[in-house]
N, C-alpha and C. Protein backbone atom coordinates (compact mmCIF):
# COMPACT_ATOMS: atom_id res chain seq x y z
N UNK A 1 36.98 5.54 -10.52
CA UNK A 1 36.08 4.50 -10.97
C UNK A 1 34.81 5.17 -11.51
N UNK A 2 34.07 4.56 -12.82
CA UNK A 2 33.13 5.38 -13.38
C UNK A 2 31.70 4.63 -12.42
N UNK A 3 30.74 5.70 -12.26
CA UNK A 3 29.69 5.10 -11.52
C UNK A 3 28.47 5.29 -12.45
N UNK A 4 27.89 4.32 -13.36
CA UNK A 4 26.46 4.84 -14.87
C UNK A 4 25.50 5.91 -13.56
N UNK A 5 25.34 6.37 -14.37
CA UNK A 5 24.34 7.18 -13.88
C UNK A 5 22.51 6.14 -14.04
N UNK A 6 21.87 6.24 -13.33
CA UNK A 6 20.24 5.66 -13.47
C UNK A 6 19.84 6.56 -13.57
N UNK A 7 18.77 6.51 -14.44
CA UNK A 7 17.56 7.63 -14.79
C UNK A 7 16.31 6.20 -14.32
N UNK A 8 15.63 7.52 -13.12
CA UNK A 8 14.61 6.56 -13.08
C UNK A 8 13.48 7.80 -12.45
N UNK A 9 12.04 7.22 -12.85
CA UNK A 9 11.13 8.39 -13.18
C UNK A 9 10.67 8.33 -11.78
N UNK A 10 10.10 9.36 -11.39
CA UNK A 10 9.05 9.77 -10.02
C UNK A 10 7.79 8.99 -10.41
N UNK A 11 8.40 8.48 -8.84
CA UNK A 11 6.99 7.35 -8.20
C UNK A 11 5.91 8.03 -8.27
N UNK A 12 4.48 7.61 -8.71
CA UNK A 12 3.39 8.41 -8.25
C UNK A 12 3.46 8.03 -6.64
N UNK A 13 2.36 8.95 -5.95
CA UNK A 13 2.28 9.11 -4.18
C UNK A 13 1.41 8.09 -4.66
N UNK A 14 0.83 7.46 -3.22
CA UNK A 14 0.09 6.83 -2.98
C UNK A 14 -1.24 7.55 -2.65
N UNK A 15 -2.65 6.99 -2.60
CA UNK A 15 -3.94 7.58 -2.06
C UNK A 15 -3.51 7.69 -1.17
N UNK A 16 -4.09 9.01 -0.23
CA UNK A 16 -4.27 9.67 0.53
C UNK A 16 -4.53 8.95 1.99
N UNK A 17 -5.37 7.93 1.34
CA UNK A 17 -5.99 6.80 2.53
C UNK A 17 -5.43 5.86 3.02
N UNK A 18 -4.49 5.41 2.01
CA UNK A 18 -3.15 4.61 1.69
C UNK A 18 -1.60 5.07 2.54
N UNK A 19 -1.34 6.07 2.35
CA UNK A 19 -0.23 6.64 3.38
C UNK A 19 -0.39 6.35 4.89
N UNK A 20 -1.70 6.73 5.24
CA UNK A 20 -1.48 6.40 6.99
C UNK A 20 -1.46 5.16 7.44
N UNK A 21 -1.44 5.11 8.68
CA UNK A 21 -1.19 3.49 9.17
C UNK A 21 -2.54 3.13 9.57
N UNK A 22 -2.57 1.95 9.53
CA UNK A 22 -4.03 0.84 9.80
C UNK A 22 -4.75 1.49 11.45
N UNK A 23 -6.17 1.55 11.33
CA UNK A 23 -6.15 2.41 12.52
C UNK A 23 -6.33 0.96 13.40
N UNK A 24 -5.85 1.34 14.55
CA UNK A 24 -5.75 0.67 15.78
C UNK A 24 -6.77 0.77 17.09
N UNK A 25 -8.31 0.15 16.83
CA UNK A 25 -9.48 0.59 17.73
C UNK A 25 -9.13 0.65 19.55
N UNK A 26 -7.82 -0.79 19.87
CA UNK A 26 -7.92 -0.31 21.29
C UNK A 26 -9.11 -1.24 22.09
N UNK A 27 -8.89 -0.98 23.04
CA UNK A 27 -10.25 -1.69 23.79
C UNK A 27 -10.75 -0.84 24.77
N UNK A 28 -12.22 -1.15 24.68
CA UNK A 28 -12.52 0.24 25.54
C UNK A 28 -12.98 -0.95 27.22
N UNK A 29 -11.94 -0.62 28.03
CA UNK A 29 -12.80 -1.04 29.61
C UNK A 29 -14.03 -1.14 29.71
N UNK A 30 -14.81 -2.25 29.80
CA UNK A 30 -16.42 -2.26 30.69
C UNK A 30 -17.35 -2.32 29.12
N UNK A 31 -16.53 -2.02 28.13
CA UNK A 31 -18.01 -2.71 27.16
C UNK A 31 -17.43 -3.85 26.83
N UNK A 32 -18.53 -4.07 25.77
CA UNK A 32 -18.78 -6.34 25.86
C UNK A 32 -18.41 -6.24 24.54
N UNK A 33 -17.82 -7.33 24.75
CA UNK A 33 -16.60 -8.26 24.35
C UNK A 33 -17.16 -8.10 22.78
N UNK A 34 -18.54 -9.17 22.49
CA UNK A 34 -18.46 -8.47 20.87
C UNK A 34 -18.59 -7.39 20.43
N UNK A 35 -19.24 -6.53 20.99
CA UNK A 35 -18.76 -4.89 20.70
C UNK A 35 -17.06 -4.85 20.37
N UNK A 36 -16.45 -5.30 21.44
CA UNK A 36 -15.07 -4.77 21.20
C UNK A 36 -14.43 -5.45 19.88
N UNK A 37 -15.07 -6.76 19.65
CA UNK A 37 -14.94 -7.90 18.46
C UNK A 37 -14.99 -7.50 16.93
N UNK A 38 -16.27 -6.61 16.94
CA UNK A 38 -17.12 -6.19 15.83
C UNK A 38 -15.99 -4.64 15.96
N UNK A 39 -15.57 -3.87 16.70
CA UNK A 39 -14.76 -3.10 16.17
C UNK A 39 -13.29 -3.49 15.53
N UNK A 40 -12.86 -4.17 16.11
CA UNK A 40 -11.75 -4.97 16.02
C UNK A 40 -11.82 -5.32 14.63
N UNK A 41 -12.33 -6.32 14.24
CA UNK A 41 -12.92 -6.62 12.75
C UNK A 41 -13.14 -5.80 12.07
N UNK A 42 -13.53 -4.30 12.10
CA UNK A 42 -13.99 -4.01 11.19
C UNK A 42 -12.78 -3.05 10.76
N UNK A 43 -11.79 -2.83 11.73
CA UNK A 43 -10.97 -2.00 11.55
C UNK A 43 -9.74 -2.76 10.63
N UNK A 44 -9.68 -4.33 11.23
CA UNK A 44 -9.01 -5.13 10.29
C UNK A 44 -9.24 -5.47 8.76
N UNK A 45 -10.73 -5.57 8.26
CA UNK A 45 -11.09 -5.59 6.93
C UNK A 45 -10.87 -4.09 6.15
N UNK A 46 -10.54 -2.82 7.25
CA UNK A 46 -10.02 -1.90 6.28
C UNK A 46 -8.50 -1.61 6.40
N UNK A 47 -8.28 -2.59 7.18
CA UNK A 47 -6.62 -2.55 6.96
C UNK A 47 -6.00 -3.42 5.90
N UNK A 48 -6.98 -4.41 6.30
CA UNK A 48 -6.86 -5.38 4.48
C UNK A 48 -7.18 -4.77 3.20
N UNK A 49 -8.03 -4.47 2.86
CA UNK A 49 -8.52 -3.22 1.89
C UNK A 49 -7.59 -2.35 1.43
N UNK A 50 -6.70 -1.71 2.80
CA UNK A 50 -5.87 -0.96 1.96
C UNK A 50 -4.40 -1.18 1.77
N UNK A 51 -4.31 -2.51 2.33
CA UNK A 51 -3.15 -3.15 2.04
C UNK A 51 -3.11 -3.79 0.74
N UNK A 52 -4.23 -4.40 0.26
CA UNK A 52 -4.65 -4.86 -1.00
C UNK A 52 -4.53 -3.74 -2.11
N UNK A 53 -5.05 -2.27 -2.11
CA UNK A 53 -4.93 -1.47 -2.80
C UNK A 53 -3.14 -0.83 -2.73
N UNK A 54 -2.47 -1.12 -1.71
CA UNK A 54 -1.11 -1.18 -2.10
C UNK A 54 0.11 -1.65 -2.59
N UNK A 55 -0.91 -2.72 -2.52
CA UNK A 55 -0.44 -4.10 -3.48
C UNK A 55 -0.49 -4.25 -5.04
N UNK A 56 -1.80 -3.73 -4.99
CA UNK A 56 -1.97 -3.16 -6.20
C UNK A 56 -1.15 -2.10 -7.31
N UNK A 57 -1.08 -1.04 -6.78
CA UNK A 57 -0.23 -0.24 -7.11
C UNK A 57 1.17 -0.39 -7.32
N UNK A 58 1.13 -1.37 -6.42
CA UNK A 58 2.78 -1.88 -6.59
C UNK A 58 3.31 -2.83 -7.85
N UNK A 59 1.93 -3.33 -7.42
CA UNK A 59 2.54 -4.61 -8.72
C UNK A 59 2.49 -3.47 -10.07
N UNK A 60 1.67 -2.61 -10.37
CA UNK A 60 1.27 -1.82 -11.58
C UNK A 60 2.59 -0.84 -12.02
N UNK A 61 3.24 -0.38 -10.71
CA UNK A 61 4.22 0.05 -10.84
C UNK A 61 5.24 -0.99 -11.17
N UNK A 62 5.44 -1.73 -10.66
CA UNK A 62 6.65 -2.92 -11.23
C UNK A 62 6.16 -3.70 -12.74
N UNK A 63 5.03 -3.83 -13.39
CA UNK A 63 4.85 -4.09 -14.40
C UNK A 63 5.20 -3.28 -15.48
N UNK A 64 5.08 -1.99 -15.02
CA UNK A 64 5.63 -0.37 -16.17
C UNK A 64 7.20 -0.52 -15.85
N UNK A 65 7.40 -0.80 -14.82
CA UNK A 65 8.75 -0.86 -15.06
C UNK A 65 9.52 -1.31 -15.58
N UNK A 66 9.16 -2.72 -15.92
CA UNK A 66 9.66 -4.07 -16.46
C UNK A 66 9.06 -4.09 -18.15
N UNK A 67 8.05 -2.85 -18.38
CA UNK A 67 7.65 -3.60 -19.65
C UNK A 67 9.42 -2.63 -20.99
N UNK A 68 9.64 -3.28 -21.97
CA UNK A 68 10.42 -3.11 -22.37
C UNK A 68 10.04 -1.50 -23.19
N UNK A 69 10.94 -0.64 -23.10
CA UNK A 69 10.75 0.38 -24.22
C UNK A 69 11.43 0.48 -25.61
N UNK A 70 10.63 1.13 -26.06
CA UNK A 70 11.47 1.84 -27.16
C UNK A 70 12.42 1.34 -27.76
N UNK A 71 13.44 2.35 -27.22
CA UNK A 71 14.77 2.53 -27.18
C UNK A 71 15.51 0.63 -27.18
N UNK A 72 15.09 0.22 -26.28
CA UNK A 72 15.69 -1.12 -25.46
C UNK A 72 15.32 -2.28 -26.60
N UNK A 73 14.03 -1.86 -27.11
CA UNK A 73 13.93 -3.15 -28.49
C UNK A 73 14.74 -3.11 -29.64
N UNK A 74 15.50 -1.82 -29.83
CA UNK A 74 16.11 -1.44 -30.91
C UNK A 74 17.58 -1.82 -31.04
């Protein structure tokens, strides 16, 4: 059975900042509560941030992918 071969180009990496996982602050025993709140939060708006910037990239990558070339209009 014949199997087409795909040609498909190398992904760029992602930022640097982007690869690791969302940091996870934890709770620290015996300090107060909005302390622990205000870390909590703040660690979540940069987990959003860089979930958003991976989102990004993604869609940018699936838009190049999809846009038609060359070859394919002809």
């Amino acid at each position: 059975m014949y199997a087409p071969t795909i040609a498909s180009s190398a992904l760029p990496d992602l930022d640097v900042r982007d690869q690791q996982r969302c940091y996870e602050p934890g709770v620290i025993i015996g300090e107060q509560a909005l302390v622990e709140l205000g870390r909590t939060r703040v660690a979540l708006a940069d987990c959003r941030r860089k979930h958003g910037r991976v989102v990004k990239a993604y869609v940018t990558l699936q838009t190049l992918n999809a846009a038609p070339t060359k070859e394919q209009n002809q």
